[in-house]
N, C-alpha and C. Protein backbone atom coordinates (compact mmCIF):
# COMPACT_ATOMS: atom_id res chain seq x y z
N UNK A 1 0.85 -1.17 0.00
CA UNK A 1 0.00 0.00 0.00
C UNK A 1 0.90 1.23 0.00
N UNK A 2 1.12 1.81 -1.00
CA UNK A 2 1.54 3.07 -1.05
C UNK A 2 1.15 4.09 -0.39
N UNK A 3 1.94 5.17 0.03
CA UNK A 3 1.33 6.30 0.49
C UNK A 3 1.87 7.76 0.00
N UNK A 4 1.05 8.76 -0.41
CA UNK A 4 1.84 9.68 -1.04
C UNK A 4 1.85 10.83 -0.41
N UNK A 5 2.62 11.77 -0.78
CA UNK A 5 2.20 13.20 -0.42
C UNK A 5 2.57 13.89 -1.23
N UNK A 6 1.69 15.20 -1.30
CA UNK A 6 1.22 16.55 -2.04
C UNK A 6 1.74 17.65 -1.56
N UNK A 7 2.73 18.32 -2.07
CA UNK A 7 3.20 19.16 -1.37
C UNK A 7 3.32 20.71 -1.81
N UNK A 8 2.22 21.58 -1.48
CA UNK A 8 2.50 22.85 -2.07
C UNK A 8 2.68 24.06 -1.33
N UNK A 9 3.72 24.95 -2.07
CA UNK A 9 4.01 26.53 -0.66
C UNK A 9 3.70 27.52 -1.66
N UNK A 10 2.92 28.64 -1.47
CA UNK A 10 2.44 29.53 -1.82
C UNK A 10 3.21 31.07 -1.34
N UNK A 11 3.44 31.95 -1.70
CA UNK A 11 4.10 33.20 -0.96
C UNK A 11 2.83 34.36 -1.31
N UNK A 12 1.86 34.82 -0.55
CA UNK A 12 0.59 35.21 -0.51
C UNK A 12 1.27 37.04 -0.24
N UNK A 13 0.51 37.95 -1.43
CA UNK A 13 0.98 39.08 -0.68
C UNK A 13 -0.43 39.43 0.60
N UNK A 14 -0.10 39.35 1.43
CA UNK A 14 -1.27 39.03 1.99
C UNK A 14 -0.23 39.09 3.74
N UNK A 15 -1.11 39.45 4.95
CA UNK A 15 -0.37 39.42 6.22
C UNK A 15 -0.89 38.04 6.34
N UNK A 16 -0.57 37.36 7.71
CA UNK A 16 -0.42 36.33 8.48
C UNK A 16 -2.13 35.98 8.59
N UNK A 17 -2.72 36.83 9.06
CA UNK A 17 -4.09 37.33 9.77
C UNK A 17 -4.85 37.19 8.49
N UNK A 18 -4.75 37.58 7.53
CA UNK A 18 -5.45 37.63 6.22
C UNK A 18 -5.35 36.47 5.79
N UNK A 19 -4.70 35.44 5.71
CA UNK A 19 -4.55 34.94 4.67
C UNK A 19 -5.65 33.22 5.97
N UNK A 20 -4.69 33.56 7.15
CA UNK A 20 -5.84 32.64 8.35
C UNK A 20 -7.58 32.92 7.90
N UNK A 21 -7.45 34.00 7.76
CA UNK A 21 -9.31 34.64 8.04
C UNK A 21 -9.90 33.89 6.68
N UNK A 22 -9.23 33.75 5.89
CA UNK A 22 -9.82 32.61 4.21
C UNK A 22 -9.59 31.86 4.57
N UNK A 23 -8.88 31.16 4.74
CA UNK A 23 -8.30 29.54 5.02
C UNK A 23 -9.43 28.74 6.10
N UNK A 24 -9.44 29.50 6.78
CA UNK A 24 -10.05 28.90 8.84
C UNK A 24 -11.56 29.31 8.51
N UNK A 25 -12.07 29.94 7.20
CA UNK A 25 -13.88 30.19 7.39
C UNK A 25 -14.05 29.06 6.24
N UNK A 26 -14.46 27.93 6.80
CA UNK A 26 -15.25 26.63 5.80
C UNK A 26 -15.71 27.18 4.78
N UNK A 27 -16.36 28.14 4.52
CA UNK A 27 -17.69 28.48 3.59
C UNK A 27 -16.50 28.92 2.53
N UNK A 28 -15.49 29.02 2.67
CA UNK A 28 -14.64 29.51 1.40
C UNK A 28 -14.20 28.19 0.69
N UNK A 29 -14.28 26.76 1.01
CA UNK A 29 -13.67 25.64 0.93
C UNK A 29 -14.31 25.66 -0.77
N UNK A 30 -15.76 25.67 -0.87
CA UNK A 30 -15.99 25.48 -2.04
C UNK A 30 -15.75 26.70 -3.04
N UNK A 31 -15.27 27.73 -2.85
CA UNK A 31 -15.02 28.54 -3.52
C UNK A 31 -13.09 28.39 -3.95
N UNK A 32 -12.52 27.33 -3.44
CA UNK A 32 -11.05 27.15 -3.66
C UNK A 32 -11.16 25.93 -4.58
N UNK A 33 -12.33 25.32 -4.47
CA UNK A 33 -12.74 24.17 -5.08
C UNK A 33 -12.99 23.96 -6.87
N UNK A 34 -12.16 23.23 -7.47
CA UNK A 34 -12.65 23.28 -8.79
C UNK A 34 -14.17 23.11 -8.89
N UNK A 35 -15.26 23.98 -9.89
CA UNK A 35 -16.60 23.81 -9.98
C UNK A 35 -16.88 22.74 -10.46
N UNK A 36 -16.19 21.94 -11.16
CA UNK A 36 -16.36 20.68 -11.66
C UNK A 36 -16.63 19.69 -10.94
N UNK A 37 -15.79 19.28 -9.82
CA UNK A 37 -16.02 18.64 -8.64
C UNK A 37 -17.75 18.40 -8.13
N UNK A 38 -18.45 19.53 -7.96
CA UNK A 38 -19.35 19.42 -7.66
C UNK A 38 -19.92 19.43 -5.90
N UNK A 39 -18.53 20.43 -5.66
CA UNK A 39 -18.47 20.35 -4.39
C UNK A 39 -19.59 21.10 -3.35
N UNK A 40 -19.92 20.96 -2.05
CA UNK A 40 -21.42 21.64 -1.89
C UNK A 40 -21.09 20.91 -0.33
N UNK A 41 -21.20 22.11 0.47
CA UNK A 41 -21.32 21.64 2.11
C UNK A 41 -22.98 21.68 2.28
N UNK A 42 -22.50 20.30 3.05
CA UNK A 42 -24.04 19.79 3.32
C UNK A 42 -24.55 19.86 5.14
N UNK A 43 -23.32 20.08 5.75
CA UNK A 43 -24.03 20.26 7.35
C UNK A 43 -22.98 21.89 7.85
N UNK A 44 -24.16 21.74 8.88
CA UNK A 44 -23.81 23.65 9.24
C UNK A 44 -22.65 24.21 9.84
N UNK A 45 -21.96 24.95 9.44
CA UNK A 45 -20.75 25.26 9.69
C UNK A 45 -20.59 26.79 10.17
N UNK A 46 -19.46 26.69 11.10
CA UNK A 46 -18.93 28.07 11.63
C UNK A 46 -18.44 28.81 11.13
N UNK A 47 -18.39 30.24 11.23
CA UNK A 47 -17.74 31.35 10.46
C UNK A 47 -15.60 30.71 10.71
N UNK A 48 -15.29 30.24 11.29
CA UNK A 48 -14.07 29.47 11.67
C UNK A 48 -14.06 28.32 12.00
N UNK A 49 -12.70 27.17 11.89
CA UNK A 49 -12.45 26.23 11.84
C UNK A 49 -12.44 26.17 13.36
N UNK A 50 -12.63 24.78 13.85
CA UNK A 50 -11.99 24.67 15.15
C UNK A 50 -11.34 23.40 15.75
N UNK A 51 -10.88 23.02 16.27
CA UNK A 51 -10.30 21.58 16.67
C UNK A 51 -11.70 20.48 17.15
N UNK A 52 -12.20 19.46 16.44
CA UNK A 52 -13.11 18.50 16.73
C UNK A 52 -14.56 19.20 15.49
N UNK A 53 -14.48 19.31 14.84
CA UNK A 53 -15.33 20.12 13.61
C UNK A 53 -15.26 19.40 12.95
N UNK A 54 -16.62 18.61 12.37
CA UNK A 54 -16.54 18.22 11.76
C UNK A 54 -17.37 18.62 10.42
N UNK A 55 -16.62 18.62 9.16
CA UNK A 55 -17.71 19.24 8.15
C UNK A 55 -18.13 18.55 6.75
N UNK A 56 -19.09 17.88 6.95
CA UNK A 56 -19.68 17.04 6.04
C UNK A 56 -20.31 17.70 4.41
N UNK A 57 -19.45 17.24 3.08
CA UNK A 57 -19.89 17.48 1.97
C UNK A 57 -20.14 16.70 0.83
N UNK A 58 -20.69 16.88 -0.16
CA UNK A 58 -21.01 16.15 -1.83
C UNK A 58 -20.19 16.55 -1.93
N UNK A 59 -19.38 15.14 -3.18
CA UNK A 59 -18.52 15.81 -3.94
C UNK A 59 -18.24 15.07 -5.30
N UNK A 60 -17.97 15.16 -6.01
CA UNK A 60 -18.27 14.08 -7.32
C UNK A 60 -17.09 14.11 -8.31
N UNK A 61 -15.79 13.47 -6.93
CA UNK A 61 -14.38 13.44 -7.81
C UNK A 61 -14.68 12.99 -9.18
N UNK A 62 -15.43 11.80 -9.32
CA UNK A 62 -15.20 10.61 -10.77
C UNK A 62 -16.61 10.51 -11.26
N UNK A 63 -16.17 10.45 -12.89
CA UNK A 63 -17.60 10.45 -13.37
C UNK A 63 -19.01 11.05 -13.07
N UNK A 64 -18.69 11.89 -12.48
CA UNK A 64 -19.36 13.01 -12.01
C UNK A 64 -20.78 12.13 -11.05
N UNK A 65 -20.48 10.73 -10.18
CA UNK A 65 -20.81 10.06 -9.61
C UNK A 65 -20.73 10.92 -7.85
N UNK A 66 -22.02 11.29 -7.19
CA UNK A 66 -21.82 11.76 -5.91
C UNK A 66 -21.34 11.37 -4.98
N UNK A 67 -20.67 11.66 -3.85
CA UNK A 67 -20.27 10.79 -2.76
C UNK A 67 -19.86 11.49 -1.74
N UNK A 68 -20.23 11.19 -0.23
CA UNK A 68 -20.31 12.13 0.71
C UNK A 68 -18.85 12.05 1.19
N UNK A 69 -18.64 12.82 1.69
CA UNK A 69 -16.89 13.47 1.95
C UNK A 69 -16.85 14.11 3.89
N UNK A 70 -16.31 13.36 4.81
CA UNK A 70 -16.77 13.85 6.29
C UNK A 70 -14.93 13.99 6.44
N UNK A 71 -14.87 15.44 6.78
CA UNK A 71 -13.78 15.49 7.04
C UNK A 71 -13.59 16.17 8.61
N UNK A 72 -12.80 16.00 9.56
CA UNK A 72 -12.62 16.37 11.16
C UNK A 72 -11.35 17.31 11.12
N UNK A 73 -11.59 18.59 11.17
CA UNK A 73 -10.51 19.16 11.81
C UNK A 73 -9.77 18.76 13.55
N UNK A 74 -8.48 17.91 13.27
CA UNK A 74 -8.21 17.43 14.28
C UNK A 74 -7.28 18.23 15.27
N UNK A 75 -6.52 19.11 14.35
CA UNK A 75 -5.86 20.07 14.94
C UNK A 75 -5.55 21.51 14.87
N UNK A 76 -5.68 22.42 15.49
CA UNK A 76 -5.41 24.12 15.32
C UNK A 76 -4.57 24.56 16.42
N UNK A 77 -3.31 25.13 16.01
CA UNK A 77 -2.95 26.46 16.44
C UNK A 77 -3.91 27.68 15.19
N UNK A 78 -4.30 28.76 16.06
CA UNK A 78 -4.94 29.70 15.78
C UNK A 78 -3.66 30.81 15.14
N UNK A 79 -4.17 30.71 13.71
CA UNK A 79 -3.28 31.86 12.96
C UNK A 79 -1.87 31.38 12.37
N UNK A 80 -1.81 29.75 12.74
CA UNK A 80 -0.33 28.82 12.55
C UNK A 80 -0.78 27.95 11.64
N UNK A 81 -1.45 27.03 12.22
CA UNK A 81 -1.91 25.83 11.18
C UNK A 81 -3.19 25.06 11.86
N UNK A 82 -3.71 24.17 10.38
CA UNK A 82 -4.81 23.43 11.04
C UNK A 82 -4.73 21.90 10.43
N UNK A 83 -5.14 21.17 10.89
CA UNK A 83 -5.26 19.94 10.16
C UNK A 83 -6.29 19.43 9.61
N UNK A 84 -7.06 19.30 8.79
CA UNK A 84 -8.28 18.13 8.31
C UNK A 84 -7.76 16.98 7.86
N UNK A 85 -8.64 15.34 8.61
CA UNK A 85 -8.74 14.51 7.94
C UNK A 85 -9.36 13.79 8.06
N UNK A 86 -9.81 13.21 6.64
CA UNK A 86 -10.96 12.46 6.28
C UNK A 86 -11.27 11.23 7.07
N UNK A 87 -12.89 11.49 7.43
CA UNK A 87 -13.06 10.45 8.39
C UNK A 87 -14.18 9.60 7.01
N UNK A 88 -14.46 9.80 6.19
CA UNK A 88 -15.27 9.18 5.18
C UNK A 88 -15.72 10.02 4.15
N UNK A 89 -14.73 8.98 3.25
CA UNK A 89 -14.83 9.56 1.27
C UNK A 89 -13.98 9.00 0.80
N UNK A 90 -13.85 9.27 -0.30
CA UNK A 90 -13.03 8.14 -1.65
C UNK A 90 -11.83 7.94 -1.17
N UNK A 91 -10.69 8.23 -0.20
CA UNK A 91 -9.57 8.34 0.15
C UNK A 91 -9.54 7.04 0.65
N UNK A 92 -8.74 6.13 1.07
CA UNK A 92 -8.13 4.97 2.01
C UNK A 92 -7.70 5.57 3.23
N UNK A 93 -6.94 6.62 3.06
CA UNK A 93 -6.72 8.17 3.77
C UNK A 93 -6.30 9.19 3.43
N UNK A 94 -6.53 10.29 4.41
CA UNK A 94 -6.23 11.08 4.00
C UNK A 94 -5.96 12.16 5.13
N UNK A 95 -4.66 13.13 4.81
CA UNK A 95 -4.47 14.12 5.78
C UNK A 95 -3.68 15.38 5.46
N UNK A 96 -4.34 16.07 5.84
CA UNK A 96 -4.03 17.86 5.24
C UNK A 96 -4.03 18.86 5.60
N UNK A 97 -2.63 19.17 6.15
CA UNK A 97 -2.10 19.67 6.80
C UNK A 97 -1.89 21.44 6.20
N UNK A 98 -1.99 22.40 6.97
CA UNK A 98 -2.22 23.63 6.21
C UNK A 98 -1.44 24.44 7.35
N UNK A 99 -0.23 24.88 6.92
CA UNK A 99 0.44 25.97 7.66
C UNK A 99 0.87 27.35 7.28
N UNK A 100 0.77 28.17 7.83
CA UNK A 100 1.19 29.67 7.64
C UNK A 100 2.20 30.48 8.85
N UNK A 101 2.86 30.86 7.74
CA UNK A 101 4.09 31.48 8.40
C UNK A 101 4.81 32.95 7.88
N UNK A 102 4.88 33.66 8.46
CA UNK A 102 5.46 35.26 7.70
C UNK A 102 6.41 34.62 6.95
N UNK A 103 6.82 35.40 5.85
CA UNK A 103 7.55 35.28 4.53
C UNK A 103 8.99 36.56 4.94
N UNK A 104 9.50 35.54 4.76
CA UNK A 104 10.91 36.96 5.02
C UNK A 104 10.57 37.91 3.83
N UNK A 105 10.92 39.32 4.12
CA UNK A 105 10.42 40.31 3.00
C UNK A 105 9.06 40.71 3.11
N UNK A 106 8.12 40.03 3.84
CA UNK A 106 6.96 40.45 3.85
C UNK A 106 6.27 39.04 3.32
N UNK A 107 4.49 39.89 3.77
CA UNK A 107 3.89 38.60 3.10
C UNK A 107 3.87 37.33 3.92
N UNK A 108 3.04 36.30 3.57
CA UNK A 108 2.90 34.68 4.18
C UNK A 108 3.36 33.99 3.35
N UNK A 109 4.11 32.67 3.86
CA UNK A 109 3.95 31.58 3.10
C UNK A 109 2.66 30.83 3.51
N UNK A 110 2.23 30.45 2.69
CA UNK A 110 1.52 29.36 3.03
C UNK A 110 1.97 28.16 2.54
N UNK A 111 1.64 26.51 3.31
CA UNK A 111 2.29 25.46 2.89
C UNK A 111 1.13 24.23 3.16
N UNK A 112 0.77 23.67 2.03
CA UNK A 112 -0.41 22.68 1.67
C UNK A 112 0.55 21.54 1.93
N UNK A 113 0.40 20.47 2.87
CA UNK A 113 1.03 19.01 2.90
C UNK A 113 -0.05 17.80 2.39
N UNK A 114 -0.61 16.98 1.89
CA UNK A 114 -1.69 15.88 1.98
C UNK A 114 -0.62 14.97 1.81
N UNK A 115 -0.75 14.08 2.64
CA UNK A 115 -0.54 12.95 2.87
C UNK A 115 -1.83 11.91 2.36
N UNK A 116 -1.77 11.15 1.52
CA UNK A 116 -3.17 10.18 1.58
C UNK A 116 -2.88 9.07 0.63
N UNK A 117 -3.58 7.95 0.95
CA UNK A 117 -3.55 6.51 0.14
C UNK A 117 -4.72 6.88 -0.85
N UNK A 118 -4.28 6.15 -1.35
CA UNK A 118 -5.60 6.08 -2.92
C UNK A 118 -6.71 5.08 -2.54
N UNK A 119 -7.83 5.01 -2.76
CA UNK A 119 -8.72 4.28 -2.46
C UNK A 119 -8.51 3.23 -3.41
N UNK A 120 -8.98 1.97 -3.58
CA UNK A 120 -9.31 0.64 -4.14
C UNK A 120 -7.76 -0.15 -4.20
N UNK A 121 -7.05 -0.15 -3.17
CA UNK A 121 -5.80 -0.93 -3.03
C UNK A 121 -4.80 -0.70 -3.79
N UNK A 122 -4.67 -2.07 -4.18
CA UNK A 122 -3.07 -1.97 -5.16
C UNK A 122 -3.75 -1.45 -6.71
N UNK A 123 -5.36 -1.61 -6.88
CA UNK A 123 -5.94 -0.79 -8.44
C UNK A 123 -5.82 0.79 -8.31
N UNK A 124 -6.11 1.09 -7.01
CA UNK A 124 -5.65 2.48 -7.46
C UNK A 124 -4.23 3.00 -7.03
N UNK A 125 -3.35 1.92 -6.55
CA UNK A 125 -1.96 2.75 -6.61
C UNK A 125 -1.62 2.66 -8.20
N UNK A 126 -1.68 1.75 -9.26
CA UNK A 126 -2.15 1.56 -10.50
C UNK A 126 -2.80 3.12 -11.24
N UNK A 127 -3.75 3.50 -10.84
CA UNK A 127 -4.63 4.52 -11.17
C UNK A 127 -3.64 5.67 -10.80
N UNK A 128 -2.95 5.19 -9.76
CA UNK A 128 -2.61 7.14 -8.98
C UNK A 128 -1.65 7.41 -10.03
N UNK A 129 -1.03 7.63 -10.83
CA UNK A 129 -0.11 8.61 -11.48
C UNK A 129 -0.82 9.37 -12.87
N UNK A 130 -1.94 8.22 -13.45
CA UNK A 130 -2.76 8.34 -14.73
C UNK A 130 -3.97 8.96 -14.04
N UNK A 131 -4.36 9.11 -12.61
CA UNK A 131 -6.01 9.63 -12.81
C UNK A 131 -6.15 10.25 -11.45
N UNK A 132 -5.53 9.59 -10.06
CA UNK A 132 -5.72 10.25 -9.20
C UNK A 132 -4.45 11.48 -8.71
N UNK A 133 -3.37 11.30 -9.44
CA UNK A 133 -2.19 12.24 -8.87
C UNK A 133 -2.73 13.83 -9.52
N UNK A 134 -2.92 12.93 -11.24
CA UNK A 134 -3.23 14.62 -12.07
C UNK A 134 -4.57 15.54 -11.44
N UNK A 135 -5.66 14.47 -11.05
CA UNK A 135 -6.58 15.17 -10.52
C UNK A 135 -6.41 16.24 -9.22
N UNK A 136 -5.69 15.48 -8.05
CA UNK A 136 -5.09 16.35 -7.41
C UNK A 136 -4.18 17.35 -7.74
N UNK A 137 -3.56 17.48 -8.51
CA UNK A 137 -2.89 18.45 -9.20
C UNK A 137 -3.60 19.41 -9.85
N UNK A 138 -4.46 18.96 -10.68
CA UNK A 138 -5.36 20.24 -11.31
C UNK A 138 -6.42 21.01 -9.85
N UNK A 139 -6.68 20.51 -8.68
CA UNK A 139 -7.28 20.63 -7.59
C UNK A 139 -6.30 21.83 -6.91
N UNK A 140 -5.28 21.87 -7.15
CA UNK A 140 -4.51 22.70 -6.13
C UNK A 140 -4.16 24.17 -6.87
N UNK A 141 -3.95 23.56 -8.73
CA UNK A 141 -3.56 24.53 -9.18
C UNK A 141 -4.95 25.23 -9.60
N UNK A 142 -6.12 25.17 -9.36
CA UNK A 142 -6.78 25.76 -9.13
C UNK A 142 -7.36 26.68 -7.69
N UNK A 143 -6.72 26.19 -6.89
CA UNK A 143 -6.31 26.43 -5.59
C UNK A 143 -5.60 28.10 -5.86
N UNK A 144 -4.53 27.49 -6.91
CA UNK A 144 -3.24 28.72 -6.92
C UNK A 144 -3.95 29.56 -7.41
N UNK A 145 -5.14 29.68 -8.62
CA UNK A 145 -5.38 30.33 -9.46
C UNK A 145 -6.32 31.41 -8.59
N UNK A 146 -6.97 30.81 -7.48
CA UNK A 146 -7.68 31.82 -6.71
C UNK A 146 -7.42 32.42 -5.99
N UNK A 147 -6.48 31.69 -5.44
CA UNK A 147 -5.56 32.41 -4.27
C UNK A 147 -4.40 33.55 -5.03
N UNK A 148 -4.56 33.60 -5.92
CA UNK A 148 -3.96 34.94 -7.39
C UNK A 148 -4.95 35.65 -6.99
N UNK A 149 -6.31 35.69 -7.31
CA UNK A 149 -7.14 36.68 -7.23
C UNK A 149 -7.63 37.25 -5.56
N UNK A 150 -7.47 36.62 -4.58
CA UNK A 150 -7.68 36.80 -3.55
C UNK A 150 -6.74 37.67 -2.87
N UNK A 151 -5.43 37.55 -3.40
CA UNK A 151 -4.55 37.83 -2.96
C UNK A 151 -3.85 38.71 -3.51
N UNK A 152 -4.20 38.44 -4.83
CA UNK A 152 -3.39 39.44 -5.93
C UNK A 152 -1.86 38.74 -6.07
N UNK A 153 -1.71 38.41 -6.96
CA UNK A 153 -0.30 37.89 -7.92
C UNK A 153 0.45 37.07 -6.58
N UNK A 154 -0.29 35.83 -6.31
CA UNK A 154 0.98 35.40 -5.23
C UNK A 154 2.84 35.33 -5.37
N UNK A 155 3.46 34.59 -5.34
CA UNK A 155 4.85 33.92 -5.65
C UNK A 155 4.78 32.51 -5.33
N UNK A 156 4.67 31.72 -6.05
CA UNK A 156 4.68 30.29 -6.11
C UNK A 156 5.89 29.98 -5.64
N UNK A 157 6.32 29.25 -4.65
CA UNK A 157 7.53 29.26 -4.42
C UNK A 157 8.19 27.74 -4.89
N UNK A 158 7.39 26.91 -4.60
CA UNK A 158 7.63 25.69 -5.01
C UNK A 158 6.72 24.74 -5.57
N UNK A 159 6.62 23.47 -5.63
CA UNK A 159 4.96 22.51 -5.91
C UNK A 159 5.73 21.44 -6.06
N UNK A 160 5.42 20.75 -5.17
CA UNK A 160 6.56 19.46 -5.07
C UNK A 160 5.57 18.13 -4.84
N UNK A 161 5.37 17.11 -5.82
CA UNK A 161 4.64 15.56 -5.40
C UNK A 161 6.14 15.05 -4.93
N UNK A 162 6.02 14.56 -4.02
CA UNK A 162 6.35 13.20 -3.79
C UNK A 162 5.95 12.09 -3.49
N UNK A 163 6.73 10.54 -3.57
CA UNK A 163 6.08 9.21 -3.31
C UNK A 163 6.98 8.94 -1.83
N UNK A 164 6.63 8.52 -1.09
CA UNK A 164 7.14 8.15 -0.25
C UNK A 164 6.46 6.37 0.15
């Protein structure tokens, strides 16, 4: 069973505080979200994230087939980082880790980690480079593309897959 991780850092012109206040309010999740996906929170959520939160959504990675997605924020420092991970959805697992940190020169980094197995065993470690790696990839760099407009012209600093 393979396990991979996703690794992206962002340089946001944006303070520390700003860039937390998008990240930590749920209701922005589907707006970072490719529209394709079909993504859509389905139980009621707080203006902020908090440690034991759990936030249940549709989402229709494949074949535009629905499937409910329960993810638990398990951990927060406030204004540092938070964690979500999936307690039920297409993943085997999954965990996603989100940190922010001042940017020498100004500005935040921000830094996306997922750690997660591919769902359907050794068929989708098979699948992950042809269907599930690119998908996550087009997922983030749509990620980047908003966080451009939110932020105005970030600095990409890196975008790193690895297999581990």
């Amino acid at each position: 069973m393979a396990i991979y991780t996703l690794r992206r850092t962002a340089r946001l012109s944006a303070t520390r505080a700003q860039a937390w206040s998008f990240f930590s309010d749920p209701r922005n999740l589907s707006r970072i979200t490719p529209p394709g996906l079909g993504f859509t929170i389905v139980s009621q959520v707080p203006l902020k994230v908090h440690a034991g939160l759990m936030i249940k959504y549709r989402v229709k990675p494949l074949m535009g087939l629905p499937l409910t997605w329960l993810s638990e924020i398990t951990h927060l420092s406030e204004g540092e980082y938070f964690v979500d991970e999936q307690r039920r959805g297409p993943y085997s697992m999954w965990h996603h880790e989100h940190h922010f940190r001042d940017a020498p020169g100004g500005g935040v980094e921000m830094e996306d980690i997922v750690t997660y197995i591919p769902p359907f065993g050794p068929l989708g470690a098979l699948l992950h480079p042809f269907l599930i790696a690119p998908q996550l990839r087009k997922i983030f760099d749509h990620r980047e593309r908003v966080m451009s407009e939110v932020f105005f012209s970030p600095s990409f600093i890196k975008s790193v897959d690895n297999v581990f």
